[in-house]
C-alpha atoms as a PDB file:
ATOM      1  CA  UNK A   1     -56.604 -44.982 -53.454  1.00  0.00           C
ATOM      2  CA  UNK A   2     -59.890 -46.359 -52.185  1.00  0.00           C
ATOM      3  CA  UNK A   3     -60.170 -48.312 -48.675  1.00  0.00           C
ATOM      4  CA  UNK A   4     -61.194 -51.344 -50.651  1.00  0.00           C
ATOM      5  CA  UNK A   5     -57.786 -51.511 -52.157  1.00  0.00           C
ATOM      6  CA  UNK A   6     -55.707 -50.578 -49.750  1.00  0.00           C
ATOM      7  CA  UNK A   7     -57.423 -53.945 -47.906  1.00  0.00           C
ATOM      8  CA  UNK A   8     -56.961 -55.902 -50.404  1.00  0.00           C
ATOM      9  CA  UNK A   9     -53.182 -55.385 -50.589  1.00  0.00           C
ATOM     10  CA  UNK A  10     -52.921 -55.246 -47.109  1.00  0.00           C
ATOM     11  CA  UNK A  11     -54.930 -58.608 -46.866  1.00  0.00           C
ATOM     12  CA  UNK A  12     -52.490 -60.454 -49.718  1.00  0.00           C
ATOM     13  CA  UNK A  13     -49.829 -59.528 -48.310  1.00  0.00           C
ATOM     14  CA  UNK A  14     -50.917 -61.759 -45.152  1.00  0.00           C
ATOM     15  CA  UNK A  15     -51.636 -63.889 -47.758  1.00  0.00           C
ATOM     16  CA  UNK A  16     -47.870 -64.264 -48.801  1.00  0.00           C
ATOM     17  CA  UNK A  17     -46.245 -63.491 -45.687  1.00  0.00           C
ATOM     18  CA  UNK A  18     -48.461 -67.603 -44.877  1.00  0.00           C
ATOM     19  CA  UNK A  19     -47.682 -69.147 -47.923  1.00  0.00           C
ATOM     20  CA  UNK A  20     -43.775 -67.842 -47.575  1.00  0.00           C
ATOM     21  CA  UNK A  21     -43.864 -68.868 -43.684  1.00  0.00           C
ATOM     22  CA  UNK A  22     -45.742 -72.434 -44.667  1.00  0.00           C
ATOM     23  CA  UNK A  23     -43.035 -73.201 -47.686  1.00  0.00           C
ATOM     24  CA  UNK A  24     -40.026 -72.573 -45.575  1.00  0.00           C
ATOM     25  CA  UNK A  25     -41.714 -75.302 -43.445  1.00  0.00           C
ATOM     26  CA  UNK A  26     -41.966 -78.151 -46.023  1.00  0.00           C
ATOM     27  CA  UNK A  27     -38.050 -78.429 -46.169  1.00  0.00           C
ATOM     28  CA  UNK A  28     -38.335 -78.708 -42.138  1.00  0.00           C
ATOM     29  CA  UNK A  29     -40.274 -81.856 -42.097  1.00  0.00           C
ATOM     30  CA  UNK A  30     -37.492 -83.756 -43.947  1.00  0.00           C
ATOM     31  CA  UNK A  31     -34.355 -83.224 -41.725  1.00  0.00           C
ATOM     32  CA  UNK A  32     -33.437 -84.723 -39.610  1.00  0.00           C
ATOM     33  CA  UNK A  33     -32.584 -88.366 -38.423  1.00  0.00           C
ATOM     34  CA  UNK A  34     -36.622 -89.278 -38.011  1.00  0.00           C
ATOM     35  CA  UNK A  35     -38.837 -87.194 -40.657  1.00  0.00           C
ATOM     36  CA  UNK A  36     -41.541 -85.442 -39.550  1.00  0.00           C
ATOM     37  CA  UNK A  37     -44.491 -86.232 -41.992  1.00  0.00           C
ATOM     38  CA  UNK A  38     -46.921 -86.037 -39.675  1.00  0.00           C
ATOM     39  CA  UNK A  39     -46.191 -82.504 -39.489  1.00  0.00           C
ATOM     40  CA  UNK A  40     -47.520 -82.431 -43.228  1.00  0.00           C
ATOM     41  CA  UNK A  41     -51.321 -81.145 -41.790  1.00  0.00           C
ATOM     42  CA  UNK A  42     -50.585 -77.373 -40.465  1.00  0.00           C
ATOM     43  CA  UNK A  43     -48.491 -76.817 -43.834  1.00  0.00           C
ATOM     44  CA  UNK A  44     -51.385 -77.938 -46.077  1.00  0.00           C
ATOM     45  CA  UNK A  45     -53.612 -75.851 -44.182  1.00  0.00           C
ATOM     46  CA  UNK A  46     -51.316 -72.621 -44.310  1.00  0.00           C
ATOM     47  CA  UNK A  47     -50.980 -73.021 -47.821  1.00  0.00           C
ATOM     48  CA  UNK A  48     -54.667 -73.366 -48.227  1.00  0.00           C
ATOM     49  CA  UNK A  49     -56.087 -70.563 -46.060  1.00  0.00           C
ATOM     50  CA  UNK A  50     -53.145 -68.318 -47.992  1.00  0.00           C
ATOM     51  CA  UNK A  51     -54.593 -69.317 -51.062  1.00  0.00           C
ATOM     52  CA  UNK A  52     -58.384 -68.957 -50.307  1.00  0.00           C
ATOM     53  CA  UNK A  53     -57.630 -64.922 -48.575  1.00  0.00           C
ATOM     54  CA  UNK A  54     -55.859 -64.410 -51.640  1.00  0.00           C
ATOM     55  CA  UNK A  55     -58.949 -65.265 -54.104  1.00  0.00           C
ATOM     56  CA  UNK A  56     -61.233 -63.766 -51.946  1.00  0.00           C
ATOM     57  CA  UNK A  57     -58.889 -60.432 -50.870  1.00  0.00           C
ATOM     58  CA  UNK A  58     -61.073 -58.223 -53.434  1.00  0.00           C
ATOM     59  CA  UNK A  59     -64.382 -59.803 -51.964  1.00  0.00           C
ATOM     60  CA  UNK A  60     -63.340 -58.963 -48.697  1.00  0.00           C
ATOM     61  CA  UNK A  61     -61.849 -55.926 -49.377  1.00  0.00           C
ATOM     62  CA  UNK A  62     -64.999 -54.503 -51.030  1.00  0.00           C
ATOM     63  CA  UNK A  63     -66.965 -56.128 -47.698  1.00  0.00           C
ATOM     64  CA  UNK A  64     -64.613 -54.375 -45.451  1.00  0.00           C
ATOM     65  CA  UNK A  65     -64.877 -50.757 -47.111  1.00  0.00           C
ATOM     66  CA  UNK A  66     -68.758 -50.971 -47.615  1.00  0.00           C
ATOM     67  CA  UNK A  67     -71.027 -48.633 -48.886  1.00  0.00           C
ATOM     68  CA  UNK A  68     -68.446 -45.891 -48.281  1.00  0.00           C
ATOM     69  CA  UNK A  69     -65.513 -46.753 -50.037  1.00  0.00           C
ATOM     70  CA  UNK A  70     -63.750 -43.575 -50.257  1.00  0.00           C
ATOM     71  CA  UNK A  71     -60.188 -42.428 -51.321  1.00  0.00           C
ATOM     72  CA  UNK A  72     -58.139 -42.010 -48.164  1.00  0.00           C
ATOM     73  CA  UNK A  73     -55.472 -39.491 -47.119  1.00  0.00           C
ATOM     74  CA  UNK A  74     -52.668 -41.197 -50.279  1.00  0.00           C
ATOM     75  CA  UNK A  75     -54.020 -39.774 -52.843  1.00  0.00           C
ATOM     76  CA  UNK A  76     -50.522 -39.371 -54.168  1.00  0.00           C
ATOM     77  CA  UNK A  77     -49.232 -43.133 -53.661  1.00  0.00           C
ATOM     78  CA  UNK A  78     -49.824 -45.595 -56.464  1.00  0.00           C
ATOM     79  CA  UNK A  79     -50.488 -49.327 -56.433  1.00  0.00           C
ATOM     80  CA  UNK A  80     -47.412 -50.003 -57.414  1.00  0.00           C
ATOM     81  CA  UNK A  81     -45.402 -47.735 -55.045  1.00  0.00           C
ATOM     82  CA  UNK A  82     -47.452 -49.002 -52.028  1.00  0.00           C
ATOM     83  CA  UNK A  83     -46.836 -52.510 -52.823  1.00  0.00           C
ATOM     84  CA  UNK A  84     -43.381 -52.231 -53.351  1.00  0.00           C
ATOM     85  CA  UNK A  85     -43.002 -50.400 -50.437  1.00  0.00           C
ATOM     86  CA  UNK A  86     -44.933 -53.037 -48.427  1.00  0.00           C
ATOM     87  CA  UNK A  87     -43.208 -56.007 -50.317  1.00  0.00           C
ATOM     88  CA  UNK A  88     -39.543 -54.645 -48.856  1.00  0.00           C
ATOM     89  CA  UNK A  89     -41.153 -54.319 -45.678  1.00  0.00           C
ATOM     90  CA  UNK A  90     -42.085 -57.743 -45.261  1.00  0.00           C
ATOM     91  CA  UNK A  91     -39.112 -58.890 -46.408  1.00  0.00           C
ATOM     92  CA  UNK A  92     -37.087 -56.798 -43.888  1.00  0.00           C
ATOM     93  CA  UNK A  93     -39.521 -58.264 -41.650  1.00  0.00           C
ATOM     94  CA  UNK A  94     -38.507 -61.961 -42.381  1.00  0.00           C
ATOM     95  CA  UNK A  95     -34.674 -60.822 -42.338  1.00  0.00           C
ATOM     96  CA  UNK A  96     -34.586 -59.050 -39.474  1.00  0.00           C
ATOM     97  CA  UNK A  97     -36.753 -61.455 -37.152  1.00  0.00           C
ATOM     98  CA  UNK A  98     -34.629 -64.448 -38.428  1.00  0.00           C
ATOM     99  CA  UNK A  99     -30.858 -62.525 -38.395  1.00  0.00           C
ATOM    100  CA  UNK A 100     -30.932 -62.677 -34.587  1.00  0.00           C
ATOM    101  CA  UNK A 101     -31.424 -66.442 -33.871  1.00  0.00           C
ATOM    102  CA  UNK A 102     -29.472 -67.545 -36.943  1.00  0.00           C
ATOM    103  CA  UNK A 103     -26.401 -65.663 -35.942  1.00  0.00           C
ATOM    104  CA  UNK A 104     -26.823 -66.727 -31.890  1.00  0.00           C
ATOM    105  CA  UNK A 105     -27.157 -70.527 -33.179  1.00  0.00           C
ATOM    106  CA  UNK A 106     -24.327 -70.217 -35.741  1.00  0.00           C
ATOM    107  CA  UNK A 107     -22.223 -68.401 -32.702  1.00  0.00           C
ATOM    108  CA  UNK A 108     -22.876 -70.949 -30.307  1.00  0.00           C
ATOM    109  CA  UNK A 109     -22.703 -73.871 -32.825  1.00  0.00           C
ATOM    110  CA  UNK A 110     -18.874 -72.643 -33.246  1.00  0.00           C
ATOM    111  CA  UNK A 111     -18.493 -72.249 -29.916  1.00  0.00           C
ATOM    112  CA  UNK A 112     -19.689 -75.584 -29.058  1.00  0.00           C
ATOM    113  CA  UNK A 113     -17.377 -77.174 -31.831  1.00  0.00           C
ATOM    114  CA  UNK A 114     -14.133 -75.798 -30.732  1.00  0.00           C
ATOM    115  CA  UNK A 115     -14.577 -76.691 -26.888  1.00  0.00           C
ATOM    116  CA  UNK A 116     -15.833 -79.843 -27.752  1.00  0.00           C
ATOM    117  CA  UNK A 117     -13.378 -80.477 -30.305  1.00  0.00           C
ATOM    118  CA  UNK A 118     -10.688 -80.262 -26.952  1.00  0.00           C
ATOM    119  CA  UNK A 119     -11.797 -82.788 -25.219  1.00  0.00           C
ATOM    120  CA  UNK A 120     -12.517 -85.095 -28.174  1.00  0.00           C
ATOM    121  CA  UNK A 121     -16.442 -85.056 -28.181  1.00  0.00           C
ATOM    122  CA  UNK A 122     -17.968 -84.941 -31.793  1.00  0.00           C
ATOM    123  CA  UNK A 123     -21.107 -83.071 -32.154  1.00  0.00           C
ATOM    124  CA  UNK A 124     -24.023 -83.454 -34.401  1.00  0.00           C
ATOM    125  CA  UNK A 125     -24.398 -81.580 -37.459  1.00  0.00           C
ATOM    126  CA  UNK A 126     -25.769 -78.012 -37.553  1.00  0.00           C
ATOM    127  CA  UNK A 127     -28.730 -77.515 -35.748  1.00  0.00           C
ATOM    128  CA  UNK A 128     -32.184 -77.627 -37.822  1.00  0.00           C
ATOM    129  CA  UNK A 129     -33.443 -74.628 -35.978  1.00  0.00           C
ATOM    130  CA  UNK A 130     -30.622 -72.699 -37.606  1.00  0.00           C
ATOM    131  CA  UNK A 131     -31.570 -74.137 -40.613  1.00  0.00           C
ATOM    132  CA  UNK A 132     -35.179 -72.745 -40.577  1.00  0.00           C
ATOM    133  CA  UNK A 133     -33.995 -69.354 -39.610  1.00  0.00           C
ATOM    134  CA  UNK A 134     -31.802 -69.727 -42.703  1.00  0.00           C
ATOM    135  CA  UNK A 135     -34.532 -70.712 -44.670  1.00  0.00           C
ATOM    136  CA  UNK A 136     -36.043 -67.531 -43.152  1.00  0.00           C
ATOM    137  CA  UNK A 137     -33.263 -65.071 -43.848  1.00  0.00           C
ATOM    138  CA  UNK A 138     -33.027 -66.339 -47.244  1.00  0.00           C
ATOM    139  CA  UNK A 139     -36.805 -65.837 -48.078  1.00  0.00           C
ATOM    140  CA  UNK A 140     -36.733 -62.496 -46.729  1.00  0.00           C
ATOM    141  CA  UNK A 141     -33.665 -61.589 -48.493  1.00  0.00           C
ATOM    142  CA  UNK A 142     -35.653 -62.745 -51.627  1.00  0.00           C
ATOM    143  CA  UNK A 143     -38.685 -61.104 -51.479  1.00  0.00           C
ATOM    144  CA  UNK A 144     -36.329 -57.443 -50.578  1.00  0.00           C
ATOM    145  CA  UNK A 145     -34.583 -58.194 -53.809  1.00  0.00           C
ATOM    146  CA  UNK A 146     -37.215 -59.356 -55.909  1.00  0.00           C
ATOM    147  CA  UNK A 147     -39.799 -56.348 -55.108  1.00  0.00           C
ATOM    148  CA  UNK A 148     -39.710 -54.787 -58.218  1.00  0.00           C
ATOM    149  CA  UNK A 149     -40.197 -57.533 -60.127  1.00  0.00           C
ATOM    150  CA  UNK A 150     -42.856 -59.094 -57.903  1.00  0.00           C
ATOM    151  CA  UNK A 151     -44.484 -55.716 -58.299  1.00  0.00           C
ATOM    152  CA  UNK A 152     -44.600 -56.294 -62.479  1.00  0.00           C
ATOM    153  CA  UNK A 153     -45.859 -59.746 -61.520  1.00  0.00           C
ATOM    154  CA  UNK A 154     -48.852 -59.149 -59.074  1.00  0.00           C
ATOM    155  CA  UNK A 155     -49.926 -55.421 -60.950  1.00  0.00           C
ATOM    156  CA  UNK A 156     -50.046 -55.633 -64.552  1.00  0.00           C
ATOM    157  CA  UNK A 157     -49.328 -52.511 -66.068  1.00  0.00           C
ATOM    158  CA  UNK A 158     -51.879 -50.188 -66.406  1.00  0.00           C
END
């Protein structure tokens, strides 16, 4: 496998892990009692830079390995079996960074509820953070499942 394509999957894969991190945004701006549509600009932008290192990840791949693009040392790894293996990676990634928070809020969320629920004090509904690291979870849960067939999608057979 030549350096040139090992950047460019390396360099869409940023690409995705943007787009994935700038869509579980959008349903953020929404919730809540005041929406947040001002906080439409950094979402638009994500989505665009994801986009525009996408189209230009073979460019920049071929710019990156130069003159010498040589195999490297995986002469024995496909396309497909590096991007699958990447793919699962990312979306342990997403799981594993979001697990943490979402089970502390949910924890103390419960916690909260039943000691407030003594003295008679109602509480708002779930936080949003929790929500977002929901949104999280879920996405990375997604993209572990869906490898294979994200791998059909993105490489074409050969």
């Amino acid at each position: 496998m030549k350096t040139s394509q090992i950047t460019r999957i390396i360099l869409r894969l940023f690409a995705l892990k943007w787009f994935f991190s700038a869509a579980i945004q959008i349903p953020w701006m929404f919730m809540g009692e005041t929406p947040m549509y001002r906080n439409w600009l950094p979402c638009v932008v994500t989505l665009g830079l994801a986009a525009l290192v996408w189209r230009l990840a073979p460019w920049l791949g071929r710019l990156v390995a130069g003159a010498e693009d040589e195999s490297g040392p995986l002469p024995s790894i496909s396309h497909r079996q590096l991007l699958h293996v990447v793919l699962v990676g990312l979306g342990g990634y997403f799981c594993l960074s979001s697990i943490g928070a979402l089970i502390n809020a949910f924890y103390i969320y419960t916690v909260e509820q039943t000691s407030s629920a003594e003295v008679g004090i109602r509480l708002a509904p779930f936080p949003q953070e929790a929500i977002l690291h929901g949104f999280t979870f879920a996405a990375g849960l997604f993209v572990v499942l869906a490898a294979p067939h994200l791998v059909r999608k993105l490489l074409p057979a050969t």
